[in-house]
PDB file of N, CA and C in Angstrom:
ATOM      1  N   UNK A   1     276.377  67.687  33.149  1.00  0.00           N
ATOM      2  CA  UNK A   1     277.046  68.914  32.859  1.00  0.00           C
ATOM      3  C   UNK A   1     276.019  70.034  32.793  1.00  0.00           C
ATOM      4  N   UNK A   2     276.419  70.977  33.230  1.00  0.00           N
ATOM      5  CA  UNK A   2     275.669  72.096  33.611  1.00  0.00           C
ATOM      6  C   UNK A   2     275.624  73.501  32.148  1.00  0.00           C
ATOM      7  N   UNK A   3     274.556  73.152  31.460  1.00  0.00           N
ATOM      8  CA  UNK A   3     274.499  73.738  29.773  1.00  0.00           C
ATOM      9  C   UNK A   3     274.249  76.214  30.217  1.00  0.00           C
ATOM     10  N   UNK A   4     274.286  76.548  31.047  1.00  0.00           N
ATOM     11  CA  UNK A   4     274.548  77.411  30.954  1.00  0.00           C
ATOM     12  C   UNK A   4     273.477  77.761  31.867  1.00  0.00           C
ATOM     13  N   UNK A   5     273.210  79.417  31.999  1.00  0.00           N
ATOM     14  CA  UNK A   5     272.246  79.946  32.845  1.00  0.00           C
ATOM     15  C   UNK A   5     272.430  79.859  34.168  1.00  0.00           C
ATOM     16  N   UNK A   6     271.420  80.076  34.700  1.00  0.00           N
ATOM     17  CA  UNK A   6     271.269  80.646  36.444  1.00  0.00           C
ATOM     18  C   UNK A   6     270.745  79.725  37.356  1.00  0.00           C
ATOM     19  N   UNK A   7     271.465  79.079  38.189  1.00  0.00           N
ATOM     20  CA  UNK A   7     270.949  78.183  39.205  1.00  0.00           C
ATOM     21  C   UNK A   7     269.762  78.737  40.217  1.00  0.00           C
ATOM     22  N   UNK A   8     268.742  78.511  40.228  1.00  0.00           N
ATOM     23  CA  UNK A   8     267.953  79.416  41.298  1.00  0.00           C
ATOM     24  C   UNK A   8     268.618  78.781  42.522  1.00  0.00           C
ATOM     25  N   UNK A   9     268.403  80.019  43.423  1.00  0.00           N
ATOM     26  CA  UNK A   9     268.714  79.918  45.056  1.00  0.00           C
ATOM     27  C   UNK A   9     267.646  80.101  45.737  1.00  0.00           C
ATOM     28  N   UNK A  10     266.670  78.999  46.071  1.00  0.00           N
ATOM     29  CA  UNK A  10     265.394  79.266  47.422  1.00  0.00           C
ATOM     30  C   UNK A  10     265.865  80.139  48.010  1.00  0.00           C
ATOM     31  N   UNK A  11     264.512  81.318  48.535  1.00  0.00           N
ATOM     32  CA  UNK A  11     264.829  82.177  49.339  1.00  0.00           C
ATOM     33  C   UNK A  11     264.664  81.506  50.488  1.00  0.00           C
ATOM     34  N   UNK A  12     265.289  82.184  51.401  1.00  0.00           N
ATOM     35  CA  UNK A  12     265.026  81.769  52.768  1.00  0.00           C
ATOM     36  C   UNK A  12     263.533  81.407  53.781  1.00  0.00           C
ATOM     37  N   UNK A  13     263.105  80.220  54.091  1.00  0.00           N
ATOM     38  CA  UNK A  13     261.855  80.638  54.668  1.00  0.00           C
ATOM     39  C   UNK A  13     261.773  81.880  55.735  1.00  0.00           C
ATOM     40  N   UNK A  14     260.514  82.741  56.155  1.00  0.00           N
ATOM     41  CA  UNK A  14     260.800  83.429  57.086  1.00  0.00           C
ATOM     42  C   UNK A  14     260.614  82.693  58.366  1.00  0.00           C
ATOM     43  N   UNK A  15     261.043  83.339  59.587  1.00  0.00           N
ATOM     44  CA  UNK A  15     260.848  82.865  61.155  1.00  0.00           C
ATOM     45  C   UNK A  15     259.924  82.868  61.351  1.00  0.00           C
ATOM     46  N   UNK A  16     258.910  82.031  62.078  1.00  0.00           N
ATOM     47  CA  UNK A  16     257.559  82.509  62.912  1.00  0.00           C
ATOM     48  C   UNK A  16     257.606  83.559  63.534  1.00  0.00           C
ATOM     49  N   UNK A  17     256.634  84.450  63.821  1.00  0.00           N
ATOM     50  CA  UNK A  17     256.812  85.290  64.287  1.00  0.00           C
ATOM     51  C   UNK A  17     256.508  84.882  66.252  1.00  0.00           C
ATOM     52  N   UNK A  18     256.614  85.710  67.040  1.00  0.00           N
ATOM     53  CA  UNK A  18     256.139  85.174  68.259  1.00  0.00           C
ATOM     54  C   UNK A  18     254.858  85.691  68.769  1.00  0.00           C
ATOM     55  N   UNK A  19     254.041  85.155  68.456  1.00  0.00           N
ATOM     56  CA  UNK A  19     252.445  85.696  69.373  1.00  0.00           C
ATOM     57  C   UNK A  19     252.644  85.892  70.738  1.00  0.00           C
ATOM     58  N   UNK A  20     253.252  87.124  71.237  1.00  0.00           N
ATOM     59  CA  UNK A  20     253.353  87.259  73.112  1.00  0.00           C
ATOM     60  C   UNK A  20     252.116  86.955  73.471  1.00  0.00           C
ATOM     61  N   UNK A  21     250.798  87.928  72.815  1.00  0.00           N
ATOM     62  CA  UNK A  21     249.764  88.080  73.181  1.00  0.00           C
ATOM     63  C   UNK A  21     248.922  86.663  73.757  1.00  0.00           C
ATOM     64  N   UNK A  22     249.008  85.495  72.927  1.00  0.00           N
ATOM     65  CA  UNK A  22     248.521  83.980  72.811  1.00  0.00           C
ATOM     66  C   UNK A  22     249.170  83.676  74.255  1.00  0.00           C
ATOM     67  N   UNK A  23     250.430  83.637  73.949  1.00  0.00           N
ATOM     68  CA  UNK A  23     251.180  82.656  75.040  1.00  0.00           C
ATOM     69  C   UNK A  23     251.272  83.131  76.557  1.00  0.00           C
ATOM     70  N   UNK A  24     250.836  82.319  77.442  1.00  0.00           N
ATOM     71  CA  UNK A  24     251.171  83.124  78.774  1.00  0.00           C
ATOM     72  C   UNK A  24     251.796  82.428  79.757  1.00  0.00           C
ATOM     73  N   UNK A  25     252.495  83.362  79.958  1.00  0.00           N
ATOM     74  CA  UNK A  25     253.747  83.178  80.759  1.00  0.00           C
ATOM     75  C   UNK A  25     253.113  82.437  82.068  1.00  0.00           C
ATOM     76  N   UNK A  26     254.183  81.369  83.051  1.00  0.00           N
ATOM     77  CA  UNK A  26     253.982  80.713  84.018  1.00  0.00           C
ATOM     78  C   UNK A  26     254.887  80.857  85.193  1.00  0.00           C
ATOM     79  N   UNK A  27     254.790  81.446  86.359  1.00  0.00           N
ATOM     80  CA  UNK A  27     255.801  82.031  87.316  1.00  0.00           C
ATOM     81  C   UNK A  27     255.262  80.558  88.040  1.00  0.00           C
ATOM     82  N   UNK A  28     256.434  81.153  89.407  1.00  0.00           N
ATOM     83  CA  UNK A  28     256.179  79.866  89.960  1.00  0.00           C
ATOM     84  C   UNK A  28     254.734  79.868  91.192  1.00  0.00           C
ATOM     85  N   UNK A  29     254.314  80.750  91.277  1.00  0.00           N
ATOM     86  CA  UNK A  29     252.507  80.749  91.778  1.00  0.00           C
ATOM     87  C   UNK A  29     251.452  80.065  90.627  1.00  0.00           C
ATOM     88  N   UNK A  30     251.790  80.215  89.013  1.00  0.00           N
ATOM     89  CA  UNK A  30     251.052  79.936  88.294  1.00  0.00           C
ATOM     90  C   UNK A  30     251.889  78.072  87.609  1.00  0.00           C
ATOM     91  N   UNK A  31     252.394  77.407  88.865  1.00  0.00           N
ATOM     92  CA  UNK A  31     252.419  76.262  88.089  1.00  0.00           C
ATOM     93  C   UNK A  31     251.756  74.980  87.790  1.00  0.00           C
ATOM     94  N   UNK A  32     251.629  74.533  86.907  1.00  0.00           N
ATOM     95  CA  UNK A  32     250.587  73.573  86.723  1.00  0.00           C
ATOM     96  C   UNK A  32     250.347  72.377  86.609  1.00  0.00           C
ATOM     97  N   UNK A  33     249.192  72.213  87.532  1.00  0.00           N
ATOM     98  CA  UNK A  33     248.919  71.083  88.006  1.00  0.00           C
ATOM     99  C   UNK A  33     247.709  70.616  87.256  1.00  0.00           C
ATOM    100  N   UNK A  34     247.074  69.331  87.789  1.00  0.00           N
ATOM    101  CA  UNK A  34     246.089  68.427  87.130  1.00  0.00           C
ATOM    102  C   UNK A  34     244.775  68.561  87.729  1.00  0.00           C
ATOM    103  N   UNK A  35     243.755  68.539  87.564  1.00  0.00           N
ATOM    104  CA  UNK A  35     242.948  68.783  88.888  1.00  0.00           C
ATOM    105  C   UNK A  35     242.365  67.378  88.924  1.00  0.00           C
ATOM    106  N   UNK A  36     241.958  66.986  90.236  1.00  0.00           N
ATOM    107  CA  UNK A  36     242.428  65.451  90.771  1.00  0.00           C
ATOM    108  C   UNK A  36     241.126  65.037  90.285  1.00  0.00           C
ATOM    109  N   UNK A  37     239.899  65.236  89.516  1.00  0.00           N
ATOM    110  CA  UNK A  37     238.693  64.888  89.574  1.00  0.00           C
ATOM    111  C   UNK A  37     238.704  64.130  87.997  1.00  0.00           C
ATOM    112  N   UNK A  38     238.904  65.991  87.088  1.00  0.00           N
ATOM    113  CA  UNK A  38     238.699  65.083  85.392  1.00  0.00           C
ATOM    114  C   UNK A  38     240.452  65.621  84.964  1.00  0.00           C
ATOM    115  N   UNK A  39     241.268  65.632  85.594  1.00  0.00           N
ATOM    116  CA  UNK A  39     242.596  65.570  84.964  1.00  0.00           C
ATOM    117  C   UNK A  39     243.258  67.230  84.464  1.00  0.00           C
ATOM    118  N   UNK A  40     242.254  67.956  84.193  1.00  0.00           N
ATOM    119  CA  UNK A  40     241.941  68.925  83.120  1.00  0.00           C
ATOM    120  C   UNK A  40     243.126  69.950  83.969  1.00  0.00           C
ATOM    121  N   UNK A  41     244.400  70.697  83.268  1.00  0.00           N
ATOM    122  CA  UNK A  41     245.016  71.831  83.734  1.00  0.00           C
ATOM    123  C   UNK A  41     244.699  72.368  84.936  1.00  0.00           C
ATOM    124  N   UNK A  42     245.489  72.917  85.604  1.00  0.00           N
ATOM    125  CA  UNK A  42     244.596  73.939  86.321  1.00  0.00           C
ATOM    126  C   UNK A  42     245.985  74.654  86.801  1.00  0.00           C
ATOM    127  N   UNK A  43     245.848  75.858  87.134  1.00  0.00           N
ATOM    128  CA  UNK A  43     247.318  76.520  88.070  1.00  0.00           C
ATOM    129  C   UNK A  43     247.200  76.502  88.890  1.00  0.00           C
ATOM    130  N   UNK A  44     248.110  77.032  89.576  1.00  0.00           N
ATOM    131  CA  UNK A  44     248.288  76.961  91.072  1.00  0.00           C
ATOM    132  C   UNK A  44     247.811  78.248  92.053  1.00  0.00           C
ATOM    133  N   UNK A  45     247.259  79.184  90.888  1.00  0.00           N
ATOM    134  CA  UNK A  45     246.396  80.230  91.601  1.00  0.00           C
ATOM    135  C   UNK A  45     245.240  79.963  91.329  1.00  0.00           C
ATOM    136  N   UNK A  46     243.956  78.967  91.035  1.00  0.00           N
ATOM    137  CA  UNK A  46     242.851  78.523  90.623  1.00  0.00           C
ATOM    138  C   UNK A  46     242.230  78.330  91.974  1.00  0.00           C
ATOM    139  N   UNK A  47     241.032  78.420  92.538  1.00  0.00           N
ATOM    140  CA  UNK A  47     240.173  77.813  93.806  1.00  0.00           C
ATOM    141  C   UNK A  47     239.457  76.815  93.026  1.00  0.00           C
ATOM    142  N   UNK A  48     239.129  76.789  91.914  1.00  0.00           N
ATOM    143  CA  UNK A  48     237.824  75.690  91.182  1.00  0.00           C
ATOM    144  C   UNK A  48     238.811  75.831  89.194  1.00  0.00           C
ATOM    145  N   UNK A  49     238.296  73.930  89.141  1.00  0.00           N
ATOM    146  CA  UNK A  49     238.383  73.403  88.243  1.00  0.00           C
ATOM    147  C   UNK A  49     237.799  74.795  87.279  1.00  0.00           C
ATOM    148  N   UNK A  50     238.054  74.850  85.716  1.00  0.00           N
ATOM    149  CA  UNK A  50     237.195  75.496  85.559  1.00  0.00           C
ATOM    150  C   UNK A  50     236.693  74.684  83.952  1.00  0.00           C
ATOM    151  N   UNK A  51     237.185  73.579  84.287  1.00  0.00           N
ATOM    152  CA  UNK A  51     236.264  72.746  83.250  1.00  0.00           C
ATOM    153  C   UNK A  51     235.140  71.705  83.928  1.00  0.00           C
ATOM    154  N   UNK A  52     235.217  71.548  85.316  1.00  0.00           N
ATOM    155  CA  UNK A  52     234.388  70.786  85.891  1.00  0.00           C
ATOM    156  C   UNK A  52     233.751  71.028  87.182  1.00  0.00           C
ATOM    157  N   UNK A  53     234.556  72.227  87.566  1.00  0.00           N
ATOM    158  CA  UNK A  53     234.103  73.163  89.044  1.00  0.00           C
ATOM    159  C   UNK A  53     234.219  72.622  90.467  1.00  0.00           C
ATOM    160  N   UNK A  54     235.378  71.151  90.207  1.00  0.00           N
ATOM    161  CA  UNK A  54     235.837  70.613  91.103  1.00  0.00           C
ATOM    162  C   UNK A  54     236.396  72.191  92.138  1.00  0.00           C
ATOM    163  N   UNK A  55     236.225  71.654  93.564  1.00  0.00           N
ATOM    164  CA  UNK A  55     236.793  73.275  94.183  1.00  0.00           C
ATOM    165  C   UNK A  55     238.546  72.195  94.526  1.00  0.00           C
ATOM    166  N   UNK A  56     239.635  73.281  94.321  1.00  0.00           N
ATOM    167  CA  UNK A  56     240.723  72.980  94.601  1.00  0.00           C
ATOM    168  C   UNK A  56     241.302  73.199  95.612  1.00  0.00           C
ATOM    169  N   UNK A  57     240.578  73.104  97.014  1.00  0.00           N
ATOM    170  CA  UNK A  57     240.890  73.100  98.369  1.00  0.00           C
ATOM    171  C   UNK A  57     240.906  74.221  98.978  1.00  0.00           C
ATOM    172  N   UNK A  58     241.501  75.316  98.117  1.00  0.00           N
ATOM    173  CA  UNK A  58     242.076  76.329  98.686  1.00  0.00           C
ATOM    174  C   UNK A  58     243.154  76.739  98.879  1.00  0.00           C
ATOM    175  N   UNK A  59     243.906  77.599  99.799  1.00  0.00           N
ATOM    176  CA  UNK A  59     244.935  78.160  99.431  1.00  0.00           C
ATOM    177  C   UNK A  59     245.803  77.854 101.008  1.00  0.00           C
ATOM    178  N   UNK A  60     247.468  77.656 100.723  1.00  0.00           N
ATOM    179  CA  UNK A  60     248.207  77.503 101.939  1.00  0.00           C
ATOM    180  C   UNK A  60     248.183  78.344 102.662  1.00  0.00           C
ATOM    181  N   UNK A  61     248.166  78.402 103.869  1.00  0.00           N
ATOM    182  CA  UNK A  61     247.603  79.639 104.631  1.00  0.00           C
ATOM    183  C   UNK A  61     249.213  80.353 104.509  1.00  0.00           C
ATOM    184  N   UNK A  62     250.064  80.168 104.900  1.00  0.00           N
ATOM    185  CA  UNK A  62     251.648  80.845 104.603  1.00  0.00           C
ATOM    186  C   UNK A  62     251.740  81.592 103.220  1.00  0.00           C
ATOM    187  N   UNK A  63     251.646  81.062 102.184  1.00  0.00           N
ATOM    188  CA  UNK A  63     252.487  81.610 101.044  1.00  0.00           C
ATOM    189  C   UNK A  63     251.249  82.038 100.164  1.00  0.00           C
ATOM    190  N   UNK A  64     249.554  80.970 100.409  1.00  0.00           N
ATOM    191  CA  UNK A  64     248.837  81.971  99.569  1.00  0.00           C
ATOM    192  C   UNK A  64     248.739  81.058  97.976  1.00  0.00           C
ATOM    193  N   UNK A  65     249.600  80.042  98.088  1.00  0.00           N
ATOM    194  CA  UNK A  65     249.667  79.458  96.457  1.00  0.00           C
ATOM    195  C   UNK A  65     248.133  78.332  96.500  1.00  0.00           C
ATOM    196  N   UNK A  66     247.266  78.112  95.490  1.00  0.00           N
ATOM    197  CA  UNK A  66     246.374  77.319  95.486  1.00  0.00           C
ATOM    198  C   UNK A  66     247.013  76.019  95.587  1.00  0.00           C
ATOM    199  N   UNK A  67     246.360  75.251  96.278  1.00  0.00           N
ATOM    200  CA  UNK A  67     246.777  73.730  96.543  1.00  0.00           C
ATOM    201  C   UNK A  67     245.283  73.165  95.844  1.00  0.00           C
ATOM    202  N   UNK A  68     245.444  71.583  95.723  1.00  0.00           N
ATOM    203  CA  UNK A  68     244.540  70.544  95.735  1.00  0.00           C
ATOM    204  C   UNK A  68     244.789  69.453  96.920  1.00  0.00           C
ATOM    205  N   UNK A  69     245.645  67.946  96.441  1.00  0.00           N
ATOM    206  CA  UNK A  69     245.136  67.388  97.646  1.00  0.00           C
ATOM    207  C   UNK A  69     246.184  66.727  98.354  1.00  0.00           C
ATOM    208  N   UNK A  70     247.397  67.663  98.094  1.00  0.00           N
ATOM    209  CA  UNK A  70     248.828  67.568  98.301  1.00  0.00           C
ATOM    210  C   UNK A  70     248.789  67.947  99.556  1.00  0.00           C
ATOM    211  N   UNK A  71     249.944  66.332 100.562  1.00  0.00           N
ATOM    212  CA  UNK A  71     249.703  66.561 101.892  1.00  0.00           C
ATOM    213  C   UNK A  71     249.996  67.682 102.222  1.00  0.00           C
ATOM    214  N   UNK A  72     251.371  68.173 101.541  1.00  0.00           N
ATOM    215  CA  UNK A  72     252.220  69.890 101.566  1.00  0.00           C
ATOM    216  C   UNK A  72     252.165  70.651 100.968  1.00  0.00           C
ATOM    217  N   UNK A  73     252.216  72.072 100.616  1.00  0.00           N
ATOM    218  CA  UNK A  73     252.209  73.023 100.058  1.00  0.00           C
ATOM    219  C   UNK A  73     253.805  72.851  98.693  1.00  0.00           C
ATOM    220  N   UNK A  74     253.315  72.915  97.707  1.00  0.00           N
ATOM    221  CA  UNK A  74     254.437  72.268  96.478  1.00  0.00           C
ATOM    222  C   UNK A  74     255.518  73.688  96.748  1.00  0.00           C
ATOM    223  N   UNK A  75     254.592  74.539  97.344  1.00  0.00           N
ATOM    224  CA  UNK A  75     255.426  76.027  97.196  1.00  0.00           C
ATOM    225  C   UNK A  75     256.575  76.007  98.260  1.00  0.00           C
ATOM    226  N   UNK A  76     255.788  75.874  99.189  1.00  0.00           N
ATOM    227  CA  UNK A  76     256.997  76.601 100.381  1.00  0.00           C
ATOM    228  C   UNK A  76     256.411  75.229 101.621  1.00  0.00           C
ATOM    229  N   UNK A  77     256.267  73.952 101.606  1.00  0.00           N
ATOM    230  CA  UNK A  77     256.174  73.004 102.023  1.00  0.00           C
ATOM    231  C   UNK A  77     255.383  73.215 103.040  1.00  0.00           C
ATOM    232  N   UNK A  78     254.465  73.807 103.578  1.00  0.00           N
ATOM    233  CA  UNK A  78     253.709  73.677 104.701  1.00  0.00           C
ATOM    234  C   UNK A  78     252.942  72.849 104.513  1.00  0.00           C
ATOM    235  N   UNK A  79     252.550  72.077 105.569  1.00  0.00           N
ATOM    236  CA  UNK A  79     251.063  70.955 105.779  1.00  0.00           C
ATOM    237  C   UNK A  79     250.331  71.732 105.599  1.00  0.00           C
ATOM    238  N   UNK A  80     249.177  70.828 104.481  1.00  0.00           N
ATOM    239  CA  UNK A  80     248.041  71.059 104.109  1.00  0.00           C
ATOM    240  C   UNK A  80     246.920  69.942 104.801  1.00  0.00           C
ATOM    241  N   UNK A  81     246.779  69.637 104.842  1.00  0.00           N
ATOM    242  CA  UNK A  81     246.284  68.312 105.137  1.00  0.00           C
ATOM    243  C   UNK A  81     246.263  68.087 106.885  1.00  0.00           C
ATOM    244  N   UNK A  82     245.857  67.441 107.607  1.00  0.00           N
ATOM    245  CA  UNK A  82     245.706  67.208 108.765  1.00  0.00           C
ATOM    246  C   UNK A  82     245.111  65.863 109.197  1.00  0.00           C
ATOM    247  N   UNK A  83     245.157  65.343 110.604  1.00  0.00           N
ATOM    248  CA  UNK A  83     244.162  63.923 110.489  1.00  0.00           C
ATOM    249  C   UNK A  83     243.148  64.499 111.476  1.00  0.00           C
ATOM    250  N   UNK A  84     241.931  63.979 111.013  1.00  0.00           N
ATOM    251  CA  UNK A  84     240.738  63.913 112.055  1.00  0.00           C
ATOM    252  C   UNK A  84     241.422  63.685 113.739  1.00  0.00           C
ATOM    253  N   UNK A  85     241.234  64.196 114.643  1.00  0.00           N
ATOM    254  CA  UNK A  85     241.288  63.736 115.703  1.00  0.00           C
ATOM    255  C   UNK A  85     240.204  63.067 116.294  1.00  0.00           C
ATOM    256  N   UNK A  86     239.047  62.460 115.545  1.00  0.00           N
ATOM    257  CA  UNK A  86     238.055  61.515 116.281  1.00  0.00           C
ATOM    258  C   UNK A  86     238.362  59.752 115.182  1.00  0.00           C
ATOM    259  N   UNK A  87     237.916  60.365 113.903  1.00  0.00           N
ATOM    260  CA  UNK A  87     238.609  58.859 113.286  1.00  0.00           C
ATOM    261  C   UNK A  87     240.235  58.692 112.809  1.00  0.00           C
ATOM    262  N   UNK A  88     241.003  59.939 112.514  1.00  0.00           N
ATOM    263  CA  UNK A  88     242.372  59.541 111.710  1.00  0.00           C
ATOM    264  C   UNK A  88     242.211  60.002 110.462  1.00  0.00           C
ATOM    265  N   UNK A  89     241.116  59.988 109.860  1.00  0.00           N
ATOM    266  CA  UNK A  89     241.000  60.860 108.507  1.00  0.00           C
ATOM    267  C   UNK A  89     241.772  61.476 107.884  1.00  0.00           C
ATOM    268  N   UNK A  90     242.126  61.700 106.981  1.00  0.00           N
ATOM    269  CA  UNK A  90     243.052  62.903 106.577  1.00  0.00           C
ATOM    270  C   UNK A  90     241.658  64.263 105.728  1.00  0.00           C
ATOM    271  N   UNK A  91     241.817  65.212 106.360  1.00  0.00           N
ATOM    272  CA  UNK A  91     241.521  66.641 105.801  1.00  0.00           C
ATOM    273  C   UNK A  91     242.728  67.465 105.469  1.00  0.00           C
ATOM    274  N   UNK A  92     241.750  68.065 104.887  1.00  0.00           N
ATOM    275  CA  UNK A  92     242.109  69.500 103.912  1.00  0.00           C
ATOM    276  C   UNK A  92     242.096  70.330 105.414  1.00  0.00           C
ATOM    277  N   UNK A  93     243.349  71.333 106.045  1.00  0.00           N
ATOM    278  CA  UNK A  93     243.484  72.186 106.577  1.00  0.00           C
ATOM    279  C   UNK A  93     242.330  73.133 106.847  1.00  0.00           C
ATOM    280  N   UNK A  94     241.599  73.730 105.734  1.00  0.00           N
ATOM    281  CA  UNK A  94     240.437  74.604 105.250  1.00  0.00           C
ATOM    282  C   UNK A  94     239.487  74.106 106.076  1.00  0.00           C
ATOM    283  N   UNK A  95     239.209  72.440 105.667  1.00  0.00           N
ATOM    284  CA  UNK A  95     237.517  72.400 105.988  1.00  0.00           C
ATOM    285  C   UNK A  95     237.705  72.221 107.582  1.00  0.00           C
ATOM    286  N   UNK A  96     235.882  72.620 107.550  1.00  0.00           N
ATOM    287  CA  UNK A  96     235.387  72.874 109.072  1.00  0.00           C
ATOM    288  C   UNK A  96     234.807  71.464 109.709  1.00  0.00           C
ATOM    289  N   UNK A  97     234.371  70.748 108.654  1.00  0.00           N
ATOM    290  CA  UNK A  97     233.468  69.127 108.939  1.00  0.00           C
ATOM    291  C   UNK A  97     234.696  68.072 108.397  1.00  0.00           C
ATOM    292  N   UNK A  98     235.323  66.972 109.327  1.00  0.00           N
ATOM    293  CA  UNK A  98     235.521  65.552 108.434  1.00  0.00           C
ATOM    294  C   UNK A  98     234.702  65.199 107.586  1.00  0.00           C
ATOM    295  N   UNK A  99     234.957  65.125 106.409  1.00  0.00           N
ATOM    296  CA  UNK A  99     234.256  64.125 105.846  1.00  0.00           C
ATOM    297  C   UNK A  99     234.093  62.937 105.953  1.00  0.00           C
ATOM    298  N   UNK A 100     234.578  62.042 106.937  1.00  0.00           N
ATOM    299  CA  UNK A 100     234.437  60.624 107.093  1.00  0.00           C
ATOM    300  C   UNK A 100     233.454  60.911 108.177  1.00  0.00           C
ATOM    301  N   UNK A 101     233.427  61.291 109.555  1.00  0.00           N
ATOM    302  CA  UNK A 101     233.019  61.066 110.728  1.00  0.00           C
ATOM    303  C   UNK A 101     232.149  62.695 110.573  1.00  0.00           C
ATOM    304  N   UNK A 102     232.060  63.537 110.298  1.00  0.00           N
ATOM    305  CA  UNK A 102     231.590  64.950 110.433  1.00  0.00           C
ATOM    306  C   UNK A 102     231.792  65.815 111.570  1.00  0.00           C
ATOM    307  N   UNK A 103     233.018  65.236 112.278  1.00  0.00           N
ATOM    308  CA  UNK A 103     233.457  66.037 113.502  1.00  0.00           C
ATOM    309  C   UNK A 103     233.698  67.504 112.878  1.00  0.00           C
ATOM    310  N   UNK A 104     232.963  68.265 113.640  1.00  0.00           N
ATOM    311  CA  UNK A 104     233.483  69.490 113.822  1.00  0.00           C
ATOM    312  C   UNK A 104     234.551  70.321 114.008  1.00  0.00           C
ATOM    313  N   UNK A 105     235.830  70.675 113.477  1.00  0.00           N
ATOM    314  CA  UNK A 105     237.317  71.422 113.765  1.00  0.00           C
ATOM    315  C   UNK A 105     236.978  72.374 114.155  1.00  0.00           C
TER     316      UNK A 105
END
């Protein structure tokens, strides 16, 4: 039984507030990927790791979005990738040397 007086009522906790400044926003040029070496974030506008300076291939020649070692472009699907025409290799579009055989493109 309740002998008299005032029940307290907890105030309400307040809301977090939102740090815009902290948080940053991710469009779909900035989406994120792993970088294939130490795992570590990276977006999709990055040329180099920037925890390990792995280089991230470069960029789809069409749309411009950074790739790594995705046969296609995640953006707008263009081949990235290519095969050697002396061993079969698969390259990166970009480079100028196979790395298996060092044929020249």
């Amino acid at each position: 039984m309740f002998s008299g007086g005032t029940i307290p009522i907890p105030e309400p906790e307040p809301e977090p507030e939102d740090d815009e400044e902290d948080e940053e926003e991710t469009g779909p040029d900035d989406e994120i990927d792993e970088c294939p070496v130490c795992g570590e974030s990276v977006t999709g506008d990055q040329q180099f790791c920037e925890a390990c300076g792995t280089a991230l291939f470069g960029q789809c020649p069409v749309c411009g979005r950074g790739v790594t070692d995705e046969p296609y472009c995640p953006e707008c699907g263009t081949a990235i990738q290519e095969e050697c025409e002396v061993c079969g290799a698969r390259r990166h579009s970009s480079e100028e040397f196979c790395s298996n055989c060092g044929t020249r493109f």
